[in-house]
PDB file of N, CA and C in Angstrom:
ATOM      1  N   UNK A   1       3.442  20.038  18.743  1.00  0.00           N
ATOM      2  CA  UNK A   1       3.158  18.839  19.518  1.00  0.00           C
ATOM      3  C   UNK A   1       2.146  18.004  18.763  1.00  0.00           C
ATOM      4  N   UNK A   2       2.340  16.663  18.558  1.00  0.00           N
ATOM      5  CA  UNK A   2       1.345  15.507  17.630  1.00  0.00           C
ATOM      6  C   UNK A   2       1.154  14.720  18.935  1.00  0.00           C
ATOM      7  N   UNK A   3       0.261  14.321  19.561  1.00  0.00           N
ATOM      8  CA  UNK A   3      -0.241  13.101  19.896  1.00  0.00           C
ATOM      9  C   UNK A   3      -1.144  12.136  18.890  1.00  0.00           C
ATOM     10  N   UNK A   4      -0.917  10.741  18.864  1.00  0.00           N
ATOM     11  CA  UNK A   4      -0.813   9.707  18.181  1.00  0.00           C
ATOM     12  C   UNK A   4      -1.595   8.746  19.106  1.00  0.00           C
ATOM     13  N   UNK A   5      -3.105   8.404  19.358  1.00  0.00           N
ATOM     14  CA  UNK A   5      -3.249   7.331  20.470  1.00  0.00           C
ATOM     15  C   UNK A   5      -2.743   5.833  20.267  1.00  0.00           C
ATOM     16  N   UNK A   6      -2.494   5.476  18.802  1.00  0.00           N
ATOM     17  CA  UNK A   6      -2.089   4.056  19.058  1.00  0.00           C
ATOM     18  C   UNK A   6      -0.806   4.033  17.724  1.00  0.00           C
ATOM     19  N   UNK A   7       0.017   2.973  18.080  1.00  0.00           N
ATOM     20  CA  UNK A   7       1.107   2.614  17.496  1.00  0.00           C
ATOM     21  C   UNK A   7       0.761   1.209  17.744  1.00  0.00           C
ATOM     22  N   UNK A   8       1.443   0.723  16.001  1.00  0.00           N
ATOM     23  CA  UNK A   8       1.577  -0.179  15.336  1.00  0.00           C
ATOM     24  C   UNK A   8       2.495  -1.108  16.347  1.00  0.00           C
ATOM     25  N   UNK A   9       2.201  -2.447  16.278  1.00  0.00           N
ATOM     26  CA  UNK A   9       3.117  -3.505  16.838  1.00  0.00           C
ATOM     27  C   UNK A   9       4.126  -4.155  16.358  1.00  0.00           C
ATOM     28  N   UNK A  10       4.940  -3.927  16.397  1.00  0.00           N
ATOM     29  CA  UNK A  10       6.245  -4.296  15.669  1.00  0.00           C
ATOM     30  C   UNK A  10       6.832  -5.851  15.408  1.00  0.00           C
ATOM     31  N   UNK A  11       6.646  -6.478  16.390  1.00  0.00           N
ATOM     32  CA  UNK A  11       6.209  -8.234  16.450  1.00  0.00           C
ATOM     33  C   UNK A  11       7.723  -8.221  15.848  1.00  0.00           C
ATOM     34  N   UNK A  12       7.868 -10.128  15.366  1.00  0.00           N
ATOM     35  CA  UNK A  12       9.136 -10.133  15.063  1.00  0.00           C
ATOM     36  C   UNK A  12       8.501 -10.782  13.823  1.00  0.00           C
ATOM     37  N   UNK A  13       9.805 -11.520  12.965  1.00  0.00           N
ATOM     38  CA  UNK A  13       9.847 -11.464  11.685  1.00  0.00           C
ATOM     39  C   UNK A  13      10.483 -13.255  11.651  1.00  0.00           C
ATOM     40  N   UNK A  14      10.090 -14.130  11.176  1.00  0.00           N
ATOM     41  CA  UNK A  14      10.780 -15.609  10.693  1.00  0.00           C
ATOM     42  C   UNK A  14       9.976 -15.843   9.819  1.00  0.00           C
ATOM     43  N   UNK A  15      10.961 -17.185   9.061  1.00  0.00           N
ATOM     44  CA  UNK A  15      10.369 -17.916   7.948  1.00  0.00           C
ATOM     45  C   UNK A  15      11.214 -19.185   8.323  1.00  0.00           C
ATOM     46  N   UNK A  16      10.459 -20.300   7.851  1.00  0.00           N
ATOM     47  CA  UNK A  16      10.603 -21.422   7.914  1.00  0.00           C
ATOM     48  C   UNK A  16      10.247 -22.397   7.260  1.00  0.00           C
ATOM     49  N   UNK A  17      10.180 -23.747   7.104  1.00  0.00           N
ATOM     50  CA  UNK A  17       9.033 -24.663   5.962  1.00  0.00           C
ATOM     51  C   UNK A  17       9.546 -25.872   6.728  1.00  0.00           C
ATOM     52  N   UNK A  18       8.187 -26.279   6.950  1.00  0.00           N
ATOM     53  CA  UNK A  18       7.970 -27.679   7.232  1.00  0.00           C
ATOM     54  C   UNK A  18       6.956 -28.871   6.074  1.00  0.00           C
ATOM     55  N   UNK A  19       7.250 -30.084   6.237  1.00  0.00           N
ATOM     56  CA  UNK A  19       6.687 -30.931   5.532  1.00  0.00           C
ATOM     57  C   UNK A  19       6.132 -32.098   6.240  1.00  0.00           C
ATOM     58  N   UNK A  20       5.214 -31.121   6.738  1.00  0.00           N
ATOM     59  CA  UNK A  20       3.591 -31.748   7.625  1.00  0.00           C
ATOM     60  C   UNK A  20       2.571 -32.944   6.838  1.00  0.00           C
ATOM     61  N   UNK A  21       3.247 -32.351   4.689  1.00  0.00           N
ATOM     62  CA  UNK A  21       1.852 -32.664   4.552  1.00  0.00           C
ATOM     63  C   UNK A  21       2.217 -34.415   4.062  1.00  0.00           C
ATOM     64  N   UNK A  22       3.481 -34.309   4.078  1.00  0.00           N
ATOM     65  CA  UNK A  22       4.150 -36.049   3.690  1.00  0.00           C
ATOM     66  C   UNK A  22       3.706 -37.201   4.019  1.00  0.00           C
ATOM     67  N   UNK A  23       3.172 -38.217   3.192  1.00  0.00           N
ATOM     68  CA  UNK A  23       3.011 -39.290   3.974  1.00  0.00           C
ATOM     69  C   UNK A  23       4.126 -40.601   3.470  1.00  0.00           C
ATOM     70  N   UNK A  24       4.591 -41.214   4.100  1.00  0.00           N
ATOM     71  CA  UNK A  24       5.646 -41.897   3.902  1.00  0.00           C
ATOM     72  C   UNK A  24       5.793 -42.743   2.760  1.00  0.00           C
ATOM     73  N   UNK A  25       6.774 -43.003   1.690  1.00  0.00           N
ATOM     74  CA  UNK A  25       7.100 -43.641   0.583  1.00  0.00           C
ATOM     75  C   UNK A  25       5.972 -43.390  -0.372  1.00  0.00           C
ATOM     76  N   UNK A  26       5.634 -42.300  -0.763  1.00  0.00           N
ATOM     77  CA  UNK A  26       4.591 -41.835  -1.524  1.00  0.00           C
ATOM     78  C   UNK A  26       5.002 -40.724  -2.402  1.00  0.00           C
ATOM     79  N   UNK A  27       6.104 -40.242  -2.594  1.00  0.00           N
ATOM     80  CA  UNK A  27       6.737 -39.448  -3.338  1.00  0.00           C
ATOM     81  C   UNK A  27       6.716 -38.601  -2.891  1.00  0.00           C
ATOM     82  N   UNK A  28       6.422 -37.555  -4.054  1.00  0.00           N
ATOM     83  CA  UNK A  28       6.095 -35.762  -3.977  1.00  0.00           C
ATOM     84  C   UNK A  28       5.062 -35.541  -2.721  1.00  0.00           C
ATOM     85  N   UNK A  29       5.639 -34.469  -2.713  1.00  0.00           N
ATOM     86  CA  UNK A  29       4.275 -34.272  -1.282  1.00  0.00           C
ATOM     87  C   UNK A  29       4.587 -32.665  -1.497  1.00  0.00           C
ATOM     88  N   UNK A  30       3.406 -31.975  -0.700  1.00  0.00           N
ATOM     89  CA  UNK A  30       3.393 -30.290  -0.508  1.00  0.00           C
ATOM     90  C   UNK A  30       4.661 -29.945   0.524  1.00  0.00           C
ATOM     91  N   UNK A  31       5.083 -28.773   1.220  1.00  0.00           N
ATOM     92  CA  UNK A  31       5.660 -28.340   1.224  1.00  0.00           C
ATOM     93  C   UNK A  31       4.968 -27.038   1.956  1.00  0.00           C
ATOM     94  N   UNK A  32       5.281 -26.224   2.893  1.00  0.00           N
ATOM     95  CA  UNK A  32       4.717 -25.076   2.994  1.00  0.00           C
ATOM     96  C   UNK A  32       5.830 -24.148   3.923  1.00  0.00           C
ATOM     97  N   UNK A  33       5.835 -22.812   3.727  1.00  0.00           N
ATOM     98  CA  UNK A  33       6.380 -21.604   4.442  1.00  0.00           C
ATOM     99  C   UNK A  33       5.936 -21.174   5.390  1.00  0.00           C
ATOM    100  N   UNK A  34       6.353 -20.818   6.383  1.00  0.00           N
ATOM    101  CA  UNK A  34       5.200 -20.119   7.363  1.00  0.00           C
ATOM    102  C   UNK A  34       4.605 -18.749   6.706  1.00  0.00           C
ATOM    103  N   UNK A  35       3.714 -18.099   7.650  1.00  0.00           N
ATOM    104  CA  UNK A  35       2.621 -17.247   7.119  1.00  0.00           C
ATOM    105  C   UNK A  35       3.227 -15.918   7.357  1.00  0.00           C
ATOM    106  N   UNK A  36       3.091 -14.705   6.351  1.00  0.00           N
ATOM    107  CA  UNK A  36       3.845 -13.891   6.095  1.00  0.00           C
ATOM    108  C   UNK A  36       2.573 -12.806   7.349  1.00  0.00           C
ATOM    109  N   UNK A  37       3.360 -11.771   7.492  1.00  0.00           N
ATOM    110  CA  UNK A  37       2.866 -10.767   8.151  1.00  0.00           C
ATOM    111  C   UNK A  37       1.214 -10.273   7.711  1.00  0.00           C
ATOM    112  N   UNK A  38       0.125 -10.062   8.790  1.00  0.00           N
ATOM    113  CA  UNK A  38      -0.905  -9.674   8.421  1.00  0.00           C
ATOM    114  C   UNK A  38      -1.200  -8.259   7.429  1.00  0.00           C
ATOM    115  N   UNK A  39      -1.483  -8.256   6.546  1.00  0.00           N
ATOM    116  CA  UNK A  39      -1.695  -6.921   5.505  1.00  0.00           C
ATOM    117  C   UNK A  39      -2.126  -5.553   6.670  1.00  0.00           C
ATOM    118  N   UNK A  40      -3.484  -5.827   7.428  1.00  0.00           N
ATOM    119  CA  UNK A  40      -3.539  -5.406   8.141  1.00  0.00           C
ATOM    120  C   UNK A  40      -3.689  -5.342   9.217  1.00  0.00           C
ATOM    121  N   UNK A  41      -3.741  -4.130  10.348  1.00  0.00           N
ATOM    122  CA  UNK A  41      -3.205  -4.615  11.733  1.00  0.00           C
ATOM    123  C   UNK A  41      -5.018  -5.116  11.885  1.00  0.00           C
ATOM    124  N   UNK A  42      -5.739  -4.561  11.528  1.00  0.00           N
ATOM    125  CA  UNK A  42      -7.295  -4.617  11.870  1.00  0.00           C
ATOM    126  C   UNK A  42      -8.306  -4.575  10.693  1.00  0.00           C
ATOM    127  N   UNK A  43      -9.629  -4.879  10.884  1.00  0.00           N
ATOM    128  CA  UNK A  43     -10.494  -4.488  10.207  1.00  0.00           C
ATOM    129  C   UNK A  43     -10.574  -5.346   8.855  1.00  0.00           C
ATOM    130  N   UNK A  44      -9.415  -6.496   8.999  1.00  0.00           N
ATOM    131  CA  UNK A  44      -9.487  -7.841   7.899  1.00  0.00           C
ATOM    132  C   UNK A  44      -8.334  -7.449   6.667  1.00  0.00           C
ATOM    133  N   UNK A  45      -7.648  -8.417   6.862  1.00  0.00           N
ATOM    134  CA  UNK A  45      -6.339  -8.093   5.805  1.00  0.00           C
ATOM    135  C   UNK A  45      -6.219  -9.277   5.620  1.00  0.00           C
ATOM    136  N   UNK A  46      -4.584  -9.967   4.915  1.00  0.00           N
ATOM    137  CA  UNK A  46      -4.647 -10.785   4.471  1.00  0.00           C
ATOM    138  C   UNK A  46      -3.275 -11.468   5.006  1.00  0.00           C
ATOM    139  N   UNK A  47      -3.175 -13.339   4.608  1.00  0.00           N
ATOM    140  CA  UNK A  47      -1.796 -13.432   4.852  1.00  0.00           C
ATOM    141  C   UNK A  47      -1.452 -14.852   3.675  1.00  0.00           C
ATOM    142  N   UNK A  48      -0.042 -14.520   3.001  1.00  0.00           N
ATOM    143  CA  UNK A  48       0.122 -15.505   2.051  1.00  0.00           C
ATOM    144  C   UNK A  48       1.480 -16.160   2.991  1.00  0.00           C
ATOM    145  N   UNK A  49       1.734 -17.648   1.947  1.00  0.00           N
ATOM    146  CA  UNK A  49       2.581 -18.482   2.287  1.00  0.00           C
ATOM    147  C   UNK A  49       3.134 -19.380   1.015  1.00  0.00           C
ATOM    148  N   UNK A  50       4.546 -19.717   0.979  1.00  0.00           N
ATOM    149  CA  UNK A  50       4.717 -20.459   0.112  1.00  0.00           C
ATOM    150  C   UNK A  50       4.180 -21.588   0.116  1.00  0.00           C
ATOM    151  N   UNK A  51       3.847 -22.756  -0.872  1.00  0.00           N
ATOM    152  CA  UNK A  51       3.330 -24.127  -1.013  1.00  0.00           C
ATOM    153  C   UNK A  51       4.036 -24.095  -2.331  1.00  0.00           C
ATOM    154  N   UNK A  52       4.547 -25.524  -1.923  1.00  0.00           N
ATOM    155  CA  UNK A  52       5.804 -25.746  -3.171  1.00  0.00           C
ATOM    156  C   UNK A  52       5.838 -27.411  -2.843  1.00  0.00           C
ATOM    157  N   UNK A  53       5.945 -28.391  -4.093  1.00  0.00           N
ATOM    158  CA  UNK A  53       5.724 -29.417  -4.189  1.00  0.00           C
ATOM    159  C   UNK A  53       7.574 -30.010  -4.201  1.00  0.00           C
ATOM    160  N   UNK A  54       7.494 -31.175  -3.229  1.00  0.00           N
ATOM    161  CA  UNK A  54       9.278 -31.437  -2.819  1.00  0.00           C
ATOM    162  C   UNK A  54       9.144 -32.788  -3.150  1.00  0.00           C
ATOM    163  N   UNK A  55      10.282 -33.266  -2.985  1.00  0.00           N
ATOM    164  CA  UNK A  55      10.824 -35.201  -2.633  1.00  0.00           C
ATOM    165  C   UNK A  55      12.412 -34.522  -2.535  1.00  0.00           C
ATOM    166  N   UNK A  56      12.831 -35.377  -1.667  1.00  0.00           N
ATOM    167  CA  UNK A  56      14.154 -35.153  -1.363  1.00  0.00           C
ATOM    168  C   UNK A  56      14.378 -33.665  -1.133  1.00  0.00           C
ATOM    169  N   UNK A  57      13.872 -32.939  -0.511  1.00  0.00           N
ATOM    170  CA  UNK A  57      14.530 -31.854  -0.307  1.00  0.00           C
ATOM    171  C   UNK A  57      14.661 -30.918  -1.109  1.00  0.00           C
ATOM    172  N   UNK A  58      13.684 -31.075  -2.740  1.00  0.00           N
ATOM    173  CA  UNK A  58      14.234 -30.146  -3.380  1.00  0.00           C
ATOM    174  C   UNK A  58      12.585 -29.919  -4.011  1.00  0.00           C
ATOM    175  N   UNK A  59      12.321 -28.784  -4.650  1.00  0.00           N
ATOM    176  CA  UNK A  59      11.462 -28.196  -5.057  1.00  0.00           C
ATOM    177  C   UNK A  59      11.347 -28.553  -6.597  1.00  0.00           C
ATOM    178  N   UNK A  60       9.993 -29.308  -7.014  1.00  0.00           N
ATOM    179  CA  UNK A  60       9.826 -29.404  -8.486  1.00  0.00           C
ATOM    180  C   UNK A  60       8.051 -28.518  -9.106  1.00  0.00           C
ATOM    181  N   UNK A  61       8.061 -28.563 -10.240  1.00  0.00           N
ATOM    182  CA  UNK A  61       6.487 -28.485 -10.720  1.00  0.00           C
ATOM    183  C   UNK A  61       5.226 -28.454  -9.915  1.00  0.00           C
ATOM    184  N   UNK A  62       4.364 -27.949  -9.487  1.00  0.00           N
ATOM    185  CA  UNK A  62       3.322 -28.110  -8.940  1.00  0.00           C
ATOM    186  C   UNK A  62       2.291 -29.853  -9.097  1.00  0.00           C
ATOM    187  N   UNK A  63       2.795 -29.568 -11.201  1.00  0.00           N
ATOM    188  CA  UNK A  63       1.395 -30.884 -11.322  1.00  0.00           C
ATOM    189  C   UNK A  63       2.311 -31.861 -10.896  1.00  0.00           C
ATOM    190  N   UNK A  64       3.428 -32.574 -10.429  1.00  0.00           N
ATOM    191  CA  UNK A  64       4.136 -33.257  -9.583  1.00  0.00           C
ATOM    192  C   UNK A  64       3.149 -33.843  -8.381  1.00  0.00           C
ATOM    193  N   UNK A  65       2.520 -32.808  -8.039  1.00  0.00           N
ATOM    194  CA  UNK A  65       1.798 -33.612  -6.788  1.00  0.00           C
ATOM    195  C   UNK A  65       0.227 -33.102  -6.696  1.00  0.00           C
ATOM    196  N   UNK A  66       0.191 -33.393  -7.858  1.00  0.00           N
ATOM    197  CA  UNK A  66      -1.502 -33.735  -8.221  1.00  0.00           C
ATOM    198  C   UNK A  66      -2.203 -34.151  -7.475  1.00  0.00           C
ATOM    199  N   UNK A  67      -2.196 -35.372  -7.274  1.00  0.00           N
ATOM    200  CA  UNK A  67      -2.697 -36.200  -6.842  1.00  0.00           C
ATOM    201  C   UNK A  67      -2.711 -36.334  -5.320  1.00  0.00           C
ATOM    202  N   UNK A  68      -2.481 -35.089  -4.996  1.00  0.00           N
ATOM    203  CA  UNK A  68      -2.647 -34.515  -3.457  1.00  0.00           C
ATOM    204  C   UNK A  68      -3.262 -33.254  -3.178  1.00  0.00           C
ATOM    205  N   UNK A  69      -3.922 -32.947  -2.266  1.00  0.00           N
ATOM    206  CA  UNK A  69      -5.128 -31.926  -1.927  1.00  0.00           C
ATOM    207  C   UNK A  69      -3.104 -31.075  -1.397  1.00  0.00           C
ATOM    208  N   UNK A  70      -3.734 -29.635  -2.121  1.00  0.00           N
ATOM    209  CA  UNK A  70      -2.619 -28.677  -2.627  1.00  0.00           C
ATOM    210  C   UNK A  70      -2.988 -27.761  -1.020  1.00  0.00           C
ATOM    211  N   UNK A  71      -1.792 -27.460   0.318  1.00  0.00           N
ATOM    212  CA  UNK A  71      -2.490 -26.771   1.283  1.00  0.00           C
ATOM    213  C   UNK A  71      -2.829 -25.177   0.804  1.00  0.00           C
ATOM    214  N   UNK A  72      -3.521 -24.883   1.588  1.00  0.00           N
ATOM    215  CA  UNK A  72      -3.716 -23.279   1.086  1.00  0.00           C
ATOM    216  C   UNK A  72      -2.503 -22.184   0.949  1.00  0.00           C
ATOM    217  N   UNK A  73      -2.743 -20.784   0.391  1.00  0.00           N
ATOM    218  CA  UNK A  73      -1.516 -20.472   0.207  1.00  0.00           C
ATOM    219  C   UNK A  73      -1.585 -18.835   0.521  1.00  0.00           C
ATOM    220  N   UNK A  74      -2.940 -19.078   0.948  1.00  0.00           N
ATOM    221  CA  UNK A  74      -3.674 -17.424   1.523  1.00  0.00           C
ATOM    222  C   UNK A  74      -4.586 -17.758   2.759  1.00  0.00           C
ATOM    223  N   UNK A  75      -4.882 -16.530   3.075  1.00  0.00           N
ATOM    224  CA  UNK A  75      -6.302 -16.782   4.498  1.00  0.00           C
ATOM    225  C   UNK A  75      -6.086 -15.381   4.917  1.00  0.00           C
ATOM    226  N   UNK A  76      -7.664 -15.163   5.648  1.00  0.00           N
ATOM    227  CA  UNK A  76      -8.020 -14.233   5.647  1.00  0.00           C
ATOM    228  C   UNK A  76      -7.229 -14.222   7.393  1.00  0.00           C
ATOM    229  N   UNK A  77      -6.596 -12.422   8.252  1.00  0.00           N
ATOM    230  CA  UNK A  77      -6.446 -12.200   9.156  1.00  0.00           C
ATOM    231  C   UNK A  77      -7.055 -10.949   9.642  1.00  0.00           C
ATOM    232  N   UNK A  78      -6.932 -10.761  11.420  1.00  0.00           N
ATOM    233  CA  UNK A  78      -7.148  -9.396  12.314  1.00  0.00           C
ATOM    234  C   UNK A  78      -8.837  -8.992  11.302  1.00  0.00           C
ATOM    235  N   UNK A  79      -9.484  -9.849  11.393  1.00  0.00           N
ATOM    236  CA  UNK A  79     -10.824  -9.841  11.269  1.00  0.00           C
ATOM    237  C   UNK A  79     -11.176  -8.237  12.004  1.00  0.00           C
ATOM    238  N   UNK A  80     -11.026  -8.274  13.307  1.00  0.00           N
ATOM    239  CA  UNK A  80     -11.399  -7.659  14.240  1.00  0.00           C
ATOM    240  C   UNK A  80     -11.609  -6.141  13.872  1.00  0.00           C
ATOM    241  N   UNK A  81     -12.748  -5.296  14.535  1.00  0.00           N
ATOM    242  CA  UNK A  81     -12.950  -4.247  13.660  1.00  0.00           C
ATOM    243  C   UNK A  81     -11.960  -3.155  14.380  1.00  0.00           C
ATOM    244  N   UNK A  82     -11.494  -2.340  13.780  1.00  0.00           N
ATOM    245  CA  UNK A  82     -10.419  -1.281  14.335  1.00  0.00           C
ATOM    246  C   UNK A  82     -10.643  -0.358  15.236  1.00  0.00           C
ATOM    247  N   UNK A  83     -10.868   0.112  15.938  1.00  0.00           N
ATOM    248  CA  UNK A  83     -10.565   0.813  17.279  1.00  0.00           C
ATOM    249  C   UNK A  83     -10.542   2.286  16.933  1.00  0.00           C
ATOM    250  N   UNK A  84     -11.437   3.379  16.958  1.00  0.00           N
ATOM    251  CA  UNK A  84     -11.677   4.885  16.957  1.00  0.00           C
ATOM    252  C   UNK A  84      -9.825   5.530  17.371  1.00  0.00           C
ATOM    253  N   UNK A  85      -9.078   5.981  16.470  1.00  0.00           N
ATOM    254  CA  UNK A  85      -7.907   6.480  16.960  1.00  0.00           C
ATOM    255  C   UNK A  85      -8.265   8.036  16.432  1.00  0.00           C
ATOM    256  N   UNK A  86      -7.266   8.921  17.425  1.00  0.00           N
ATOM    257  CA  UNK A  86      -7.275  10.167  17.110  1.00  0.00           C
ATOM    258  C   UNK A  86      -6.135  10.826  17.083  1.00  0.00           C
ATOM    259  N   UNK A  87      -6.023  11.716  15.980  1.00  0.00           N
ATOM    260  CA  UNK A  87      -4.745  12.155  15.972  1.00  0.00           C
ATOM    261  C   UNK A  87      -5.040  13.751  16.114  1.00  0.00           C
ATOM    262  N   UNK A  88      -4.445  14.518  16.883  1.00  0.00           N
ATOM    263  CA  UNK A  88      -4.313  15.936  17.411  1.00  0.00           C
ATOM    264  C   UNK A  88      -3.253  16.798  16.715  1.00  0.00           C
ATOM    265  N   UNK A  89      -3.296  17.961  16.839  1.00  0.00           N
ATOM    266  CA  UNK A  89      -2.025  18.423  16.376  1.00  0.00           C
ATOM    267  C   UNK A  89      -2.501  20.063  16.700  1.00  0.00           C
ATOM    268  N   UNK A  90      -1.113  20.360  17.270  1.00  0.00           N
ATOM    269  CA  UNK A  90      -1.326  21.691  17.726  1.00  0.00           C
ATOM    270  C   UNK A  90      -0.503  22.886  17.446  1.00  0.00           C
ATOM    271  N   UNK A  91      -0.411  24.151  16.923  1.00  0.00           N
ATOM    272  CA  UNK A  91       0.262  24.879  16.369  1.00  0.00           C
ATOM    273  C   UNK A  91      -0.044  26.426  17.089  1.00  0.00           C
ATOM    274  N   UNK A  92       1.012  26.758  17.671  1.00  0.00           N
ATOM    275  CA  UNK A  92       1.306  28.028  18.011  1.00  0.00           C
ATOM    276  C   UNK A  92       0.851  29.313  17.002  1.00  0.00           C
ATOM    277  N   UNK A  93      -0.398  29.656  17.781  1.00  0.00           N
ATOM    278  CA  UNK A  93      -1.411  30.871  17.014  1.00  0.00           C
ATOM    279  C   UNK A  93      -0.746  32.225  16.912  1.00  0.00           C
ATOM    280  N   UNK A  94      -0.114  32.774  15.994  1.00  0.00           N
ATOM    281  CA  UNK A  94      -0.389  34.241  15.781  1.00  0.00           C
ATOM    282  C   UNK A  94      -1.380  34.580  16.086  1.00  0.00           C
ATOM    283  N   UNK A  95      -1.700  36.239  16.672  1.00  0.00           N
ATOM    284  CA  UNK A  95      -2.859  36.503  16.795  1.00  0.00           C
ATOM    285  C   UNK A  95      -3.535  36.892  15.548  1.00  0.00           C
ATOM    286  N   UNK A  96      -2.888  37.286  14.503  1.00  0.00           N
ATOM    287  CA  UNK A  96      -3.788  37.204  12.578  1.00  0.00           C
ATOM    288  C   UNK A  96      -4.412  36.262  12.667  1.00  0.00           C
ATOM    289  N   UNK A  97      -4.291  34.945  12.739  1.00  0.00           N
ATOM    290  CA  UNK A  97      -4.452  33.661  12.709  1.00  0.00           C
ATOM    291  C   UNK A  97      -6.109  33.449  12.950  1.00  0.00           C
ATOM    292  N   UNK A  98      -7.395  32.568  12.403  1.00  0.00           N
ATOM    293  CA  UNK A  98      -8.347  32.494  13.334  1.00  0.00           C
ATOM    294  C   UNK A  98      -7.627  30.822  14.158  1.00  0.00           C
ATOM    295  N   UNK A  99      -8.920  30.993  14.898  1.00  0.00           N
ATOM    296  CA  UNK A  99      -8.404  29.935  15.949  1.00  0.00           C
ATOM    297  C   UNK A  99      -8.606  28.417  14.925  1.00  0.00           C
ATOM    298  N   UNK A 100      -9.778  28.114  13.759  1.00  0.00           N
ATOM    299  CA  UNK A 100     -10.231  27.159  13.143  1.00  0.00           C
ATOM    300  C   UNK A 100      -8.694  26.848  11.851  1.00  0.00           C
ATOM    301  N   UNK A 101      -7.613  27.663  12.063  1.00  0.00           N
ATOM    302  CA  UNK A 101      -6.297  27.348  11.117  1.00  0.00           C
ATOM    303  C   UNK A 101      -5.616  26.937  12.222  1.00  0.00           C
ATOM    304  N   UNK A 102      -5.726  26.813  13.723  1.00  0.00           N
ATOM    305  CA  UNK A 102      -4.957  26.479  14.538  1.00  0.00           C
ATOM    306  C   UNK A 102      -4.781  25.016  15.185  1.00  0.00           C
ATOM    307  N   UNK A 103      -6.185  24.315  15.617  1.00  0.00           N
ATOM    308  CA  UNK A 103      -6.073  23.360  15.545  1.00  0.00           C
ATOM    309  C   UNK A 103      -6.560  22.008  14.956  1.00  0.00           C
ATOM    310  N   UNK A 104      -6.314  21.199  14.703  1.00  0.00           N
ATOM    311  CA  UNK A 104      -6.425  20.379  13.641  1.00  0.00           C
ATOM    312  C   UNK A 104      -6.997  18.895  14.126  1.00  0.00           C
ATOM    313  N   UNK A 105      -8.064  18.213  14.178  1.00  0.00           N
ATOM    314  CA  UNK A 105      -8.584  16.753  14.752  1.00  0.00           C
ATOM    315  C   UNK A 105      -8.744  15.981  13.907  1.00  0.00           C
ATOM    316  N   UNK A 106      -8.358  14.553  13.370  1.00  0.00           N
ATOM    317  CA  UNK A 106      -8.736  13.682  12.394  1.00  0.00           C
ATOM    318  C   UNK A 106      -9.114  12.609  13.436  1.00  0.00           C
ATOM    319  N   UNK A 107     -10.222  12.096  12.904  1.00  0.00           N
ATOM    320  CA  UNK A 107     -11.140  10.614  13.808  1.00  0.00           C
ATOM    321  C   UNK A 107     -10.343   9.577  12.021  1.00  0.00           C
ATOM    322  N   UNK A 108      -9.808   8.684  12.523  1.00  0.00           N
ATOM    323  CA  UNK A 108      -9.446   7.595  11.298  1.00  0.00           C
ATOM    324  C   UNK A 108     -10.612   6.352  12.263  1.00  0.00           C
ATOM    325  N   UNK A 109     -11.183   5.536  11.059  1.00  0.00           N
ATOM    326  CA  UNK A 109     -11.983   4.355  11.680  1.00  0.00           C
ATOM    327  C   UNK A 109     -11.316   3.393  10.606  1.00  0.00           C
TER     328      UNK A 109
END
């Protein structure tokens, strides 16, 4: 028998790109992906995104759009500090056995 106090959140999964950063008849403009899954669930991980320089719909060179503040393409996530979990585990003692080979406690922080 394993008891496990917490499980991972499974959330869902999209990608997309919008072009927020356009301003009209000005050419090239940024481009961005939405933000990929947090590295970690807690305790500060990370999250990247595409940024890709467009006109018409299509993707060129970065120095293309110089002359525009480039959006970010990382940031920090789940700051939040992680939560004391414990994992148990229990194993049917022979009596040879001492009791300190029997059961088993890990504290993860």
């Amino acid at each position: 028998l394993q008891i496990i106090s917490q499980e991972p959140n499974q959330g869902i999964e999209y990608e997309y790109y919008q072009s927020r950063y356009r301003k009209p008849s000005q050419g090239y403009f940024w481009s961005v992906g939405s933000w990929s899954l947090c590295s970690k669930e807690c305790g500060g991980g990370y999250q990247t995104r595409l940024v890709f320089c467009t006109i018409d719909n299509e993707a060129y060179p970065d120095y293309m759009c110089r002359n525009q503040v480039r959006p970010s393409s990382n940031k920090t996530c789940n700051g939040q500090s992680c939560p004391e979990t414990k994992q148990l585990s229990f194993i049917p003692r022979p009596s040879v056995w001492t009791s300190s080979q029997c059961l088993t406690r890990r504290v993860y922080r």
